[in-house]
Each structure stands twice: as structure tokens, then as C-alpha cells.
C-alpha atoms as a PDB file:
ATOM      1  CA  UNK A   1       0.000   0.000   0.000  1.00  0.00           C
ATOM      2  CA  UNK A   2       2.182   3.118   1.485  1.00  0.00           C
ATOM      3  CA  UNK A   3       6.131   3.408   1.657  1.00  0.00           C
ATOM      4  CA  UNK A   4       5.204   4.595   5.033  1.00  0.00           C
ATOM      5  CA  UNK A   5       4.451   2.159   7.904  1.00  0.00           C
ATOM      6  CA  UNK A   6       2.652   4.599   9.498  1.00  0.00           C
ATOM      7  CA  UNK A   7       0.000   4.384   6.957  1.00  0.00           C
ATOM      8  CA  UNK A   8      -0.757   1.067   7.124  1.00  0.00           C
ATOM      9  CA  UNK A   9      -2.385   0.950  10.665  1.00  0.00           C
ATOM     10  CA  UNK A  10      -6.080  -0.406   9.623  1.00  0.00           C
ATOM     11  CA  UNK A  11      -8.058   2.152  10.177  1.00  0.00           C
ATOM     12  CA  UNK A  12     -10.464   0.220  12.694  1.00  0.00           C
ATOM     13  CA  UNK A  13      -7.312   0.419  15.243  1.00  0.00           C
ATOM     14  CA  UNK A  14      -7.133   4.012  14.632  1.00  0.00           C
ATOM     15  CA  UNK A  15     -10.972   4.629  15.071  1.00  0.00           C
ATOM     16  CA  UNK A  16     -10.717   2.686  18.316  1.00  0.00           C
ATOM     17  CA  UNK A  17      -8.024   4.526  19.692  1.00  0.00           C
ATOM     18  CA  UNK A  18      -9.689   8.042  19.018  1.00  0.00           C
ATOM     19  CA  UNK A  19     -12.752   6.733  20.960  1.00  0.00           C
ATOM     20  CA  UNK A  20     -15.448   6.389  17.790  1.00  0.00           C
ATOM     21  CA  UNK A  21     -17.816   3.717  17.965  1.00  0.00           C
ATOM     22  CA  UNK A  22     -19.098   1.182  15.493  1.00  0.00           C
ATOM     23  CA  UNK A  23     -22.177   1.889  14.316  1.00  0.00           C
ATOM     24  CA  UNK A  24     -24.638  -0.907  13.165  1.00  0.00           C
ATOM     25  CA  UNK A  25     -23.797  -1.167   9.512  1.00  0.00           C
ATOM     26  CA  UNK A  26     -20.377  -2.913   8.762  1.00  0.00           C
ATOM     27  CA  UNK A  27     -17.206  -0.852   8.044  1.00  0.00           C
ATOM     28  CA  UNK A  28     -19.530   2.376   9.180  1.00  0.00           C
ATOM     29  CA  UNK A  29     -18.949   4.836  12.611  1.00  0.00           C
ATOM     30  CA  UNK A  30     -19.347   7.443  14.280  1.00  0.00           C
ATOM     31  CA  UNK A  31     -17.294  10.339  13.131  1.00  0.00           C
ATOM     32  CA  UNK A  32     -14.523  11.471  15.451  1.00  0.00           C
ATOM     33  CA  UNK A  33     -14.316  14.763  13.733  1.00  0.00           C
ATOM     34  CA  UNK A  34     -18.050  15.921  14.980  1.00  0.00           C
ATOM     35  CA  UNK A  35     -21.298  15.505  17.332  1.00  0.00           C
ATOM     36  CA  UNK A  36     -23.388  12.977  15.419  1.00  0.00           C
ATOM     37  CA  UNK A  37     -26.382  10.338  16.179  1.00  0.00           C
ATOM     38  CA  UNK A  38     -25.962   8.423  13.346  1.00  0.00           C
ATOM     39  CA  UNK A  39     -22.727   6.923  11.738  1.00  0.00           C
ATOM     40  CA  UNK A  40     -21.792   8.441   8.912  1.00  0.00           C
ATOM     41  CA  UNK A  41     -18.024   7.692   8.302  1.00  0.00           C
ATOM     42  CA  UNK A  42     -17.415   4.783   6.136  1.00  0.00           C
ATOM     43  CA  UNK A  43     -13.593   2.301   6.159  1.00  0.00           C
ATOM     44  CA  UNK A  44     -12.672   1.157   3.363  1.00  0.00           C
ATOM     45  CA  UNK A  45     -10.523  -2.019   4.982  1.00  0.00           C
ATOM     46  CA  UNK A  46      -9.368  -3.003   1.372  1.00  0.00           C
ATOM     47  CA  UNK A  47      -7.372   0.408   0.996  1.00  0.00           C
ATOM     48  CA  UNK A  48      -7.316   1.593   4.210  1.00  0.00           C
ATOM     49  CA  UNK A  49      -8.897   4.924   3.485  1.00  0.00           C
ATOM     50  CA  UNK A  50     -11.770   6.499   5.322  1.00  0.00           C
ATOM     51  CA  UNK A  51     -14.767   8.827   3.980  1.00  0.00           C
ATOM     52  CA  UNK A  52     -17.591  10.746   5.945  1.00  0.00           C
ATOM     53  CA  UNK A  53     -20.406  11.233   4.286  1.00  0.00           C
ATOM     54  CA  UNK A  54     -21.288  13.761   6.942  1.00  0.00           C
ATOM     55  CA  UNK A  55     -18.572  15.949   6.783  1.00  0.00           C
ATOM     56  CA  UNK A  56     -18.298  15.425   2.808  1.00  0.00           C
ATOM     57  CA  UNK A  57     -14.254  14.795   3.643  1.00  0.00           C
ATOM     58  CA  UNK A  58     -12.043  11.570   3.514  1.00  0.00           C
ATOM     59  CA  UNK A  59      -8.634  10.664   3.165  1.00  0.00           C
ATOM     60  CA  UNK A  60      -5.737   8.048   4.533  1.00  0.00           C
ATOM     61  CA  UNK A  61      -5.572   7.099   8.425  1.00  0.00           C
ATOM     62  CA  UNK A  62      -2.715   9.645   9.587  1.00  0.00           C
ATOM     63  CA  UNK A  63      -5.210  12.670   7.450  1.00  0.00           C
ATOM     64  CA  UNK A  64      -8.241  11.193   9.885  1.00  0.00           C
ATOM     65  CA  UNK A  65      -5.809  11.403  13.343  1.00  0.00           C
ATOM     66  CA  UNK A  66      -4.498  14.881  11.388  1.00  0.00           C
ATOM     67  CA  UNK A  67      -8.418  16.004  11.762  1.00  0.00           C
ATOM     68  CA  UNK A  68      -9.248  14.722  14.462  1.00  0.00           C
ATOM     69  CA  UNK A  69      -6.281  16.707  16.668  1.00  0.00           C
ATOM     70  CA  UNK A  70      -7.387  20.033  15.030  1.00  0.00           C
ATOM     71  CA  UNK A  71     -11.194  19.278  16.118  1.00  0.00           C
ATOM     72  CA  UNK A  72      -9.659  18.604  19.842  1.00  0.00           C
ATOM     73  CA  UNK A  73      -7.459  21.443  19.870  1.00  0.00           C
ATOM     74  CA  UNK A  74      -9.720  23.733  18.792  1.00  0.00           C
ATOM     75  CA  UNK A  75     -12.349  23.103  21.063  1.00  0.00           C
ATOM     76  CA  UNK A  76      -9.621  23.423  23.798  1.00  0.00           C
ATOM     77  CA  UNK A  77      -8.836  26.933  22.888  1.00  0.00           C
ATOM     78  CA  UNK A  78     -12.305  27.884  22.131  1.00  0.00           C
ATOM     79  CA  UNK A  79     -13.291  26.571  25.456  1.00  0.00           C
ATOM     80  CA  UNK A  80      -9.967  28.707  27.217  1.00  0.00           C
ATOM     81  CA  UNK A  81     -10.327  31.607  25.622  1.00  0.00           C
ATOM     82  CA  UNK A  82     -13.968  32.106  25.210  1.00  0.00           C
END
């Protein structure tokens, strides 16, 4: 797949580890990157890419963790500062 190790971390490890849950349809969850009540963010497991039909945004494992971190920090600062 990728030169990079890093990119080939299935994608239902890195969904775990940023907290999302499974939703009831296969390969489908909740969306790390926002407040939902229905899952919206579909894995590919075949190529390890990711797509929210939410959000209208997708992309590789480290560009979900990439997202995910700006959601998290910008809440923080929002939540500081405000």
C-alpha cells in the first residue's frame, strides 16, 4: 500500500483509539471529527482509506488522526479563551 508504515495501521485500530464507535452497519462509525447520532463515516478495509459522508471529507488514516487533533485542539482553545 504506502512506503510509510505509518499508513498502514487499519483504520479500525485508529478509530478505536480516538474513541469512535461502530455503528450498526459494517465498516460504518461514528465520526470522530463531529457531534453525530448516526454513523456516517465509512472504512474502506481493502485500501485503508476512510470517507464521511457527513462531513463530505475523507482521506488516509494519519489525514483522519491529522483532523481529528485540530477538532480537539480547537475546542480546547475555544473553550480557554472564550
Amino acid at each position: 500500500m504506502y512506503d510509510n508504515p505509518v499508513y498502514n495501521v487499519p483504520l479500525h485500530r485508529v478509530l478505536e483509539s480516538l474513541g469512535s464507535k461502530k455503528g450498526s452497519v459494517r465498516d460504518m462509525y461514528f465520526s470522530p471529527l463531529r457531534s453525530e447520532s448516526n454513523a456516517s463515516l465509512h472504512v474502506d478495509p481493502v485500501n485503508n482509506r476512510w470517507y464521511d459522508h457527513g462531513a463530505g471529507v475523507g482521506g488516509t488514516n494519519v489525514q483522519l488522526v491529522m483532523r481529528s487533533e485540530e477538532r480537539r485542539v480547537g475546542k480546547e482553545c475555544r473553550s480557554r479563551w472564550s
